[in-house]
Protein backbone atom coordinates (compact mmCIF):
# COMPACT_ATOMS: atom_id res chain seq x y z
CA UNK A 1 -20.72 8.91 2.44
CA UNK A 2 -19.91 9.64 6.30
CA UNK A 3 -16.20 10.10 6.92
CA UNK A 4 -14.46 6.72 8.26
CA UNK A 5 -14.20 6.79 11.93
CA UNK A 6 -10.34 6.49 10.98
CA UNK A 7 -10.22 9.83 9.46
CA UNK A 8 -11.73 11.59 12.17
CA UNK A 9 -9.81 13.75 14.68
CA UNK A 10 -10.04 11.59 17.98
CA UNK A 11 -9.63 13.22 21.17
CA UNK A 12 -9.01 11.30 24.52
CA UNK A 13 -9.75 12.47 28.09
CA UNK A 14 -7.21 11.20 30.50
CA UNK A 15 -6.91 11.20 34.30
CA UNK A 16 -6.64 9.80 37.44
CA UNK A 17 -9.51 7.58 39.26
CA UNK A 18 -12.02 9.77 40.15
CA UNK A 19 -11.39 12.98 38.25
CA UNK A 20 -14.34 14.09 36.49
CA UNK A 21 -13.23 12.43 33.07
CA UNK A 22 -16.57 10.59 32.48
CA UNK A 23 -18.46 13.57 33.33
CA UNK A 24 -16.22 15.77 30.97
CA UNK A 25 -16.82 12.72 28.42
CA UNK A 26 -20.50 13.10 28.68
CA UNK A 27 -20.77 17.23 28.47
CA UNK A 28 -17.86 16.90 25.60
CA UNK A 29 -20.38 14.58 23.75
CA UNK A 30 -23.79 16.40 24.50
CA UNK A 31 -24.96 13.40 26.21
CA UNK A 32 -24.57 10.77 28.45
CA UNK A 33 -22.37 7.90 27.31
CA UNK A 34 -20.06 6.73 29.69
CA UNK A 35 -21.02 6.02 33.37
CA UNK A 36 -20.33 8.36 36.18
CA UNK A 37 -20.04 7.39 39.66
CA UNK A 38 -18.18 8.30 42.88
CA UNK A 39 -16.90 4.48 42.62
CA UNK A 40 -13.36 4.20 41.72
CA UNK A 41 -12.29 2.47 38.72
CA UNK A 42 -15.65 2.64 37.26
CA UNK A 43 -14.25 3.40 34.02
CA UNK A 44 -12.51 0.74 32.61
CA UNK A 45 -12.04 -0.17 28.62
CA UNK A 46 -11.63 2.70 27.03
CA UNK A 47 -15.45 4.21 25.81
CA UNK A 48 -15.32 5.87 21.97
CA UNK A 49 -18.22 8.39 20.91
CA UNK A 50 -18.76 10.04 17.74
CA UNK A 51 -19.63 13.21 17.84
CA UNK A 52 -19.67 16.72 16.57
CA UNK A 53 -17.42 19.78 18.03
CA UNK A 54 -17.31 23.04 17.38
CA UNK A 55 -15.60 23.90 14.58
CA UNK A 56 -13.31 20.79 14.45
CA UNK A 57 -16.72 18.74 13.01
CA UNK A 58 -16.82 15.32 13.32
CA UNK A 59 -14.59 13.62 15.80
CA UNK A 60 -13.86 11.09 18.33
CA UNK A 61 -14.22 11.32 21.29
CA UNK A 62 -12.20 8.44 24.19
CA UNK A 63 -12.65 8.06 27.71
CA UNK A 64 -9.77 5.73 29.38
CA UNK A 65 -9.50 3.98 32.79
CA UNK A 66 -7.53 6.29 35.70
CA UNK A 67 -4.04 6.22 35.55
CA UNK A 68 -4.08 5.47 39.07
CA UNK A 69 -6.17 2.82 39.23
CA UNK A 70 -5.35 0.43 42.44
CA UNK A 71 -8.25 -2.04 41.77
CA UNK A 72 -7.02 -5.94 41.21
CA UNK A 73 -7.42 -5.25 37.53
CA UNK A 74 -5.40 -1.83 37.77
CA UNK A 75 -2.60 -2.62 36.35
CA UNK A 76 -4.60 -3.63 33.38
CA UNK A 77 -6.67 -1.06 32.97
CA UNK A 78 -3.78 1.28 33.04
CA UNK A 79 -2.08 -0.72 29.98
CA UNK A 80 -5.23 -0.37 28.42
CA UNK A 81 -4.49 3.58 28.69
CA UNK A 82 -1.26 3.31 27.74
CA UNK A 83 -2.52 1.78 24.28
CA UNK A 84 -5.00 4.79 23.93
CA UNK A 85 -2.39 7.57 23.50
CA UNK A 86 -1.36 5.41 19.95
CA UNK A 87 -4.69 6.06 18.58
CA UNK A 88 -5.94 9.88 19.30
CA UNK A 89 -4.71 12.99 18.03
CA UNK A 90 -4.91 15.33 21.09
CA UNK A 91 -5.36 14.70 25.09
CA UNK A 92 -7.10 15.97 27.34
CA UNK A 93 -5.55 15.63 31.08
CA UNK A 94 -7.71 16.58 33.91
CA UNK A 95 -5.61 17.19 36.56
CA UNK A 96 -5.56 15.50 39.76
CA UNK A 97 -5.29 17.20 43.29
CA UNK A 98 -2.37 17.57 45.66
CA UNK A 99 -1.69 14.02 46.11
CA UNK A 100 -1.51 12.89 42.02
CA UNK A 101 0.42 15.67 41.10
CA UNK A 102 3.45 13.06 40.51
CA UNK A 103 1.02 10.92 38.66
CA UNK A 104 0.15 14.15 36.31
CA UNK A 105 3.94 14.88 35.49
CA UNK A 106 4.47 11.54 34.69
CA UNK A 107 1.05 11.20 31.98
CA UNK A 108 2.99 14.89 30.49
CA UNK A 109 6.05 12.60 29.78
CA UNK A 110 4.27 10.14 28.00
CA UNK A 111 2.21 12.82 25.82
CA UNK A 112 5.35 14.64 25.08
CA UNK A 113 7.81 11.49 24.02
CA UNK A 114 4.80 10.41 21.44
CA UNK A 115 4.54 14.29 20.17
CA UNK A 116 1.09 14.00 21.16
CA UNK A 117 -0.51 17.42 21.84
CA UNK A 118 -2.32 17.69 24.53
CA UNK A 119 -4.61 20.17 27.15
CA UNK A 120 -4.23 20.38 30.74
CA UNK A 121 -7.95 21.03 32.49
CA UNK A 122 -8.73 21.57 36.12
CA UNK A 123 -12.20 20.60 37.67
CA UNK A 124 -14.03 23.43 39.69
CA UNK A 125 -14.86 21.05 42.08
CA UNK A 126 -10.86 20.13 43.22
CA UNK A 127 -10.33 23.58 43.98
CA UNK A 128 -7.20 22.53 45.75
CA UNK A 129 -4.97 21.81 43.07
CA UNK A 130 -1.99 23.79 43.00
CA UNK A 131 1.29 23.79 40.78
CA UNK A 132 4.22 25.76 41.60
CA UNK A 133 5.47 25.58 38.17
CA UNK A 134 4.19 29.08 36.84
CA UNK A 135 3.99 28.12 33.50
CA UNK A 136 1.90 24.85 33.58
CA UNK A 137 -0.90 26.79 36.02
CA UNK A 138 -1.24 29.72 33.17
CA UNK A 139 -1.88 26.36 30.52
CA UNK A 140 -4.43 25.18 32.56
CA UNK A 141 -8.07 25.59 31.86
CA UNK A 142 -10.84 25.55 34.32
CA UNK A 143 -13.96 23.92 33.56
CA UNK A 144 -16.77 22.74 35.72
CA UNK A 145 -17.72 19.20 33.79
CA UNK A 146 -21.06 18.79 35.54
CA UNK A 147 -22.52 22.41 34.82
CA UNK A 148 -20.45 22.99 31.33
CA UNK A 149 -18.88 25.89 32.56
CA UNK A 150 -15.95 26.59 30.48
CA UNK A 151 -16.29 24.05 27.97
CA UNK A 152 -16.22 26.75 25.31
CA UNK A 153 -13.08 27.68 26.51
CA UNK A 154 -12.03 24.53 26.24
CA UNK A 155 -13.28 23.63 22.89
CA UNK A 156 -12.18 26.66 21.57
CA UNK A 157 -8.42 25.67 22.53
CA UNK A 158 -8.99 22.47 21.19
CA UNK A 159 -10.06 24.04 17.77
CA UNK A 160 -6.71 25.73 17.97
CA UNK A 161 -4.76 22.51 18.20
CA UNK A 162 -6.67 20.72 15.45
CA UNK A 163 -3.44 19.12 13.22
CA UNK A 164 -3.02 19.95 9.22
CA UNK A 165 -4.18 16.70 7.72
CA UNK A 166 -4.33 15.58 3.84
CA UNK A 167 -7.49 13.60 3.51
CA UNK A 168 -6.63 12.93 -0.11
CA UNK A 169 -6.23 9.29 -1.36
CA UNK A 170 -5.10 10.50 -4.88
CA UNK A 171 -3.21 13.19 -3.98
CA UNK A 172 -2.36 14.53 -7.46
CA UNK A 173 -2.44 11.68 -9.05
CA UNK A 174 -5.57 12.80 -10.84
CA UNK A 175 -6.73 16.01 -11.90
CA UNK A 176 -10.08 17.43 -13.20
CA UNK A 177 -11.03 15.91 -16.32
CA UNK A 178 -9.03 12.66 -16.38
CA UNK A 179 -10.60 9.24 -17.19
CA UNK A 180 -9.93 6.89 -14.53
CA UNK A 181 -11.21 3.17 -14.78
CA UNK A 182 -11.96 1.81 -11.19
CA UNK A 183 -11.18 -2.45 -10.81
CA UNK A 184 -13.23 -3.93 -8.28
CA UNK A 185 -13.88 -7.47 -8.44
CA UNK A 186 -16.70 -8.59 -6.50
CA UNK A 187 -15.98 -11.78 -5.03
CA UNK A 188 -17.02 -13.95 -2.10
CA UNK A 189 -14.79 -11.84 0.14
CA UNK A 190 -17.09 -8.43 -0.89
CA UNK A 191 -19.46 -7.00 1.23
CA UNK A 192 -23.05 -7.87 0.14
CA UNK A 193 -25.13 -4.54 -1.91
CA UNK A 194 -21.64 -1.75 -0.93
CA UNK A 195 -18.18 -1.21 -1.73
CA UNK A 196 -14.79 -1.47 0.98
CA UNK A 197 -14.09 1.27 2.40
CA UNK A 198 -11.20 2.72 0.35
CA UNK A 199 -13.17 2.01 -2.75
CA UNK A 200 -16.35 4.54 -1.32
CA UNK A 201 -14.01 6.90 -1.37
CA UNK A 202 -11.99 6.46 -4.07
CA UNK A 203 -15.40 7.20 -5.54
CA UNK A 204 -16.25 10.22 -4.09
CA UNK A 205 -12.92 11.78 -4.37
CA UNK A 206 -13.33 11.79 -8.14
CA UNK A 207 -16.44 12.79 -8.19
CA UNK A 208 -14.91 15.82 -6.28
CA UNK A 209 -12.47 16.71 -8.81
CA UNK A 210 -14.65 16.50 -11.35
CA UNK A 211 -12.81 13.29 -12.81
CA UNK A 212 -14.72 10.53 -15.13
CA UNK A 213 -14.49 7.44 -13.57
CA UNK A 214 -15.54 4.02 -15.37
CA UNK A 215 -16.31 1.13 -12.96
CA UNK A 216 -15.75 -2.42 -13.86
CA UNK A 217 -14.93 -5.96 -12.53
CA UNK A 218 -12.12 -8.44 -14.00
CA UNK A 219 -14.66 -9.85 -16.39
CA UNK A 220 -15.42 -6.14 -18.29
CA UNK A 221 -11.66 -4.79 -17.67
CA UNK A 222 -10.53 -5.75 -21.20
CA UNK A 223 -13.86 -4.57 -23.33
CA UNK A 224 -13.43 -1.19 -20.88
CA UNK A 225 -9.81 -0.98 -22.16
CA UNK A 226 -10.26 -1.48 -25.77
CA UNK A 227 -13.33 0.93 -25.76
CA UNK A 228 -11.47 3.78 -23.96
CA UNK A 229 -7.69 3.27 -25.26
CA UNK A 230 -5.71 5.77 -24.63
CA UNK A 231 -8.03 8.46 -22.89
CA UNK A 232 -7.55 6.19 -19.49
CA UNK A 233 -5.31 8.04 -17.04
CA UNK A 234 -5.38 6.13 -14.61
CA UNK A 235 -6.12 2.34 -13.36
CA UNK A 236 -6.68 1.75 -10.10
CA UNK A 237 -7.64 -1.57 -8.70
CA UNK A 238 -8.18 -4.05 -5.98
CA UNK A 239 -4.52 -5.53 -4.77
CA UNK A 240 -6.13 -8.97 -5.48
CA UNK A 241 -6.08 -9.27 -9.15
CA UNK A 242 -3.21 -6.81 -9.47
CA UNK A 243 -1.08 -9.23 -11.88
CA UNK A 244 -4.13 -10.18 -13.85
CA UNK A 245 -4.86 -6.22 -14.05
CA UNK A 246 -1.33 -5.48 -15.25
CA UNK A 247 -1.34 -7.68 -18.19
CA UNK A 248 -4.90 -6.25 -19.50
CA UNK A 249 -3.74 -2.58 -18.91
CA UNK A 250 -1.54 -2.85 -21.73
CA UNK A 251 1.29 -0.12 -19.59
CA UNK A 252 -1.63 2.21 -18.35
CA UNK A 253 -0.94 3.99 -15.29
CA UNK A 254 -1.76 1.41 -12.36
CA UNK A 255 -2.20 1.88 -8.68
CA UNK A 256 -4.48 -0.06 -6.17
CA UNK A 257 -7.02 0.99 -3.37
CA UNK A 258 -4.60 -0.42 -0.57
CA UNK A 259 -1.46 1.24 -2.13
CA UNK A 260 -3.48 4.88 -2.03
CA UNK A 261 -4.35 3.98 1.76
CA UNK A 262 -0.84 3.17 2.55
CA UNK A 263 0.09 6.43 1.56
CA UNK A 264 -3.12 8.01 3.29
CA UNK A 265 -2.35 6.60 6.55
CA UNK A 266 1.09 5.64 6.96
CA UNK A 267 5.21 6.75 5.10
CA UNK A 268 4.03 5.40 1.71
CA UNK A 269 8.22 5.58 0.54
CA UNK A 270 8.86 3.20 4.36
CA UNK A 271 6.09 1.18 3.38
CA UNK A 272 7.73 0.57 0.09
CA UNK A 273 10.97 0.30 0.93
CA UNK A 274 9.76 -2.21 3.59
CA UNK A 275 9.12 -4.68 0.51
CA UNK A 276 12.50 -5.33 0.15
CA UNK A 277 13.04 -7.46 2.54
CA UNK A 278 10.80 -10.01 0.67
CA UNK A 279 13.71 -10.79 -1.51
CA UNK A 280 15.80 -12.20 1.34
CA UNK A 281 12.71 -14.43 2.55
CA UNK A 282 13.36 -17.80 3.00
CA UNK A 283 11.78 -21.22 3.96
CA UNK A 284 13.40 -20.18 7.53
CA UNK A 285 11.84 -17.05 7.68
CA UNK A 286 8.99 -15.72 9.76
CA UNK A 287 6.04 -13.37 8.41
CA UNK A 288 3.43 -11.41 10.78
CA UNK A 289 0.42 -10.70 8.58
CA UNK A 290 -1.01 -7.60 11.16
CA UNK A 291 -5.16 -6.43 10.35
CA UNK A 292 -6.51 -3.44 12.33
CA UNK A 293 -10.25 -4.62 11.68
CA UNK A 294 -12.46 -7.33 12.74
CA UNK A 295 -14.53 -8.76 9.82
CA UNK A 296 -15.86 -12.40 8.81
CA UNK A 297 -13.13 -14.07 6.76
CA UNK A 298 -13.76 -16.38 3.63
CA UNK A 299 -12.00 -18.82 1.93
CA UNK A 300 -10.88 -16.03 -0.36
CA UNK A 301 -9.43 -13.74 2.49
CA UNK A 302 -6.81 -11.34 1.64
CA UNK A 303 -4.52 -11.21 4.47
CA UNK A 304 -5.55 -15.05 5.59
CA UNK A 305 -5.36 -16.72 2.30
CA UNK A 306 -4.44 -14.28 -0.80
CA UNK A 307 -1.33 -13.58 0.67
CA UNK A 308 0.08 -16.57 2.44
CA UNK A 309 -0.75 -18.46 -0.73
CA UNK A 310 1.63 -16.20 -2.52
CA UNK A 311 4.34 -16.13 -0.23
CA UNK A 312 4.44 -20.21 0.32
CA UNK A 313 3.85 -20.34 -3.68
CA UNK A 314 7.61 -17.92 -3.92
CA UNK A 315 9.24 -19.56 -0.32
CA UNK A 316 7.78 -22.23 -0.03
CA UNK A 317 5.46 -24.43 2.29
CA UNK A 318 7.72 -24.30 5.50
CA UNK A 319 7.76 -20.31 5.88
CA UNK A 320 6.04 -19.49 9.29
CA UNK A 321 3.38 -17.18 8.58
CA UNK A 322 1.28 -15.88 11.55
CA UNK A 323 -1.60 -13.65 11.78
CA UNK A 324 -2.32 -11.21 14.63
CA UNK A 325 -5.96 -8.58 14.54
CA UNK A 326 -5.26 -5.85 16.35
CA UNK A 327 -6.90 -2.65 16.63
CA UNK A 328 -5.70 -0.99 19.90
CA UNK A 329 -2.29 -1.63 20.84
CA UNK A 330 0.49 -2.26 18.73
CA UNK A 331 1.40 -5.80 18.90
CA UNK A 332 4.60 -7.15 19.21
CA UNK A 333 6.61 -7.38 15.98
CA UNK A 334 9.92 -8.65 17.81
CA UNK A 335 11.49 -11.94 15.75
CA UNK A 336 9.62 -10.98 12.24
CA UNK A 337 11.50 -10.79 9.25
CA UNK A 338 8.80 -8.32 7.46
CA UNK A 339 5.65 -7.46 8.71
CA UNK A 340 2.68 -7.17 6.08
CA UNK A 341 -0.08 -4.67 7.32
CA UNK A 342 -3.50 -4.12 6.09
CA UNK A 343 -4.49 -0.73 4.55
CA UNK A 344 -5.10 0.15 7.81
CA UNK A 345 -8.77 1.74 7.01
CA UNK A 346 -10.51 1.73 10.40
CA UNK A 347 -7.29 2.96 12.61
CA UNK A 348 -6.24 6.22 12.76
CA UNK A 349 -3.18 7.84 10.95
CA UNK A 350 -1.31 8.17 14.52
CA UNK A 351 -1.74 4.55 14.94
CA UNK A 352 -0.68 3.18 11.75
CA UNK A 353 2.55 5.57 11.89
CA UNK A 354 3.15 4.35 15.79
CA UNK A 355 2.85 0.64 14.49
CA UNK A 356 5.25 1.81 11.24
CA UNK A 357 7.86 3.67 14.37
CA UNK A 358 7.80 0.91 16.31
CA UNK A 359 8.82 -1.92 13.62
CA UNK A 360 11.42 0.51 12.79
CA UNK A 361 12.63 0.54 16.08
CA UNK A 362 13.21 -2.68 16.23
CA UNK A 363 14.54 -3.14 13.27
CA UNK A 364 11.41 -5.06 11.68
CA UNK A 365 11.11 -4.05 7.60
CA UNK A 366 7.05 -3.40 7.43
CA UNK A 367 5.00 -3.21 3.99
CA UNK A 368 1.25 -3.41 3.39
CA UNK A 369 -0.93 -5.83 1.72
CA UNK A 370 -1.13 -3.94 -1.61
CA UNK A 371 2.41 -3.38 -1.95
CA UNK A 372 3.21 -6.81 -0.58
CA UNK A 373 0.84 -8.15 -3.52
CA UNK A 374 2.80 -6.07 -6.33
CA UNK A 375 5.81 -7.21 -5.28
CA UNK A 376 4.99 -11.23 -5.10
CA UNK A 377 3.36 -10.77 -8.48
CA UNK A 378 6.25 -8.62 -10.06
CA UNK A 379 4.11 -5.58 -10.61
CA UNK A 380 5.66 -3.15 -7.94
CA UNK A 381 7.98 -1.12 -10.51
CA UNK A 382 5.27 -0.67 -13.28
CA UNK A 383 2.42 1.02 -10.09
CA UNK A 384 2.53 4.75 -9.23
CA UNK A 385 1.91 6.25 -5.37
């Protein structure tokens, strides 16, 4: 199995109109992807490429619109941008000549108030940029993007940024030997001839640590579980039939794909916590079911129908209950009473903590669908994370 494009390091180039980022974009990715032209605003959704680099393997790499973008769709374009710097792990800002250098100082201010790390690169061919500020010129790094001069230099510095990251869904949970029965009912809602995301690599993560896993559906969970007793260390199944799986697992240890993604991606103890606020919910009260993915929904939907069927079910038929898919920019939360995210599989972990930040901010109590699903069904106390 590939790693998930949400687990790779993404890198975005940034700049003003006219900069060289598409050309840095192209000799970055080894070929050409995103168009280059002496037009301005040529660039202007943001382009993703996967690729591999250097030492840091397989990443992402973004090219955005110019930050300086005076086209009629500018302004935009530039919010477009904006929403980039939620979703990639280091920047890249090409720096613009004498008459941007406002424009530059202002893109630093963003990188640094979202603790984003970031490179500052000149073009040879604006050989009249100048800084006065001593210490930003000795940061910057001179490459030429059309010949690939200094590109190693460049990649080599951003090898030396890559961040520490723990790509483990079980973290400890498991250990070498265990028996661990995998749940994973395959309904409607599956994909046809694979496994979701979360369950791939649930699978290949045991098979890692040398762990026995046992794979089953609702309708074989009960023979598995009299056949295997008490040498099961572990349960872990889909959020969807978590009640049913409680009440066959006879006080195994239980988890679920989603709740091992939470804590993957985003503050598993926030995400928890944010659960809470489901026992103030009301027939007054407003829900925002948020989804980071596009995919065709069924009339067995998690996050369209699972859930809101539970939560009318508890608060009944009145409760407002809206759903918003979005992958780029975090949408607004403002005027929820919880927010319910997905697992949050196909986004990065910089995005899934902005979206968590910015709930917080406002004051918004945010869970995801797993946990939201053990707490409806009563389950949440007996599951480990």
């Amino acid at each position: 199995m590939t790693m998930p494009k949400g687990n790779k390091l993404h890198i975005g180039v940034f700049g003003g109109v006219n900069t060289g980022k598409s050309t840095l974009f192209n000799s970055l990715a080894g070929e050409c992807i995103a168009i280059v032209s002496d037009e301005k605003g040529t660039t202007t959704d943001a382009v993703y490429k996967a690729t591999e680099l250097g030492s840091l393997g397989a990443v992402i790499l973004v090219d955005t619109a110019g930050f300086n973008d005076e086209t009629e769709l500018g302004k935009d374009r530039i919010k477009a941008t904006k929403s980039v710097l939620d979703n990639v792990d280091i920047a890249i800002l090409i720096m613009s000549d004498n008459t941007n250098i406002d424009y530059d100082s202002e893109w630093l201010q963003y990188f640094s108030a979202k603790d984003l790390p970031y490179v500052m690169v000149s073009n040879n061919h604006d050989e009249s940029y100048s800084v006065t500020d001593s210490d930003i010129k000795n940061k910057i790094i001179t490459v030429n993007a059309k010949t690939t001069a200094g590109i190693d230099t460049l990649i080599a510095k951003l090898e030396s940024m890559k961040p520490e990251r723990d790509h483990s869904l079980l973290r400890g949970l498991v250990k070498e030997g265990d028996l661990v029965v995998l749940v994973m009912p395959q309904d409607v809602g599956a994909p046809n001839s694979r496994l979701i995301l979360p369950q791939a690599m649930t699978v290949r993560e045991l098979v890692d640590k040398r762990a026995v896993s046992i794979n089953c559906d609702m309708s074989t969970l009960a023979q598995v579980v009299d056949k295997y007793g008490d040498s099961i260390d572990l349960i872990i199944t889909d959020s969807s039939v978590f009640s049913e799986v409680e009440r066959v697992a006879k006080g195994k240890r239980l988890t679920s794909f989603s709740v091992l993604y939470a804590g993957l991606k985003g503050d598993i103890t926030e995400l928890i916590s944010g659960s809470n606020a489901m026992d103030t919910l009301n027939s007054d009260s407003k829900v925002l079911i948020l989804e980071a993915c596009s995919h065709v929904t069924t009339h067995e939907d998690i996050g369209r129908v699972k859930i809101p069927r539970l939560i009318r079910q508890k608060y009944g038929e009145e409760i407002v209950i809206d759903f918003v898919r979005s992958a780029g920019q975090v949408p607004d939360m403002q005027g929820y009473d919880i927010v319910i995210h997905c697992g949050g599989c196909m986004i990065t972990a910089r995005s899934m903590m902005a979206r968590m930040n910015k709930a917080c901010e406002i004051g918004v109590p945010m869970t995801n669908y797993g946990i939201a699903i053990a707490k409806l069904t009563g389950v949440l106390d007996k599951i480990i994370y």
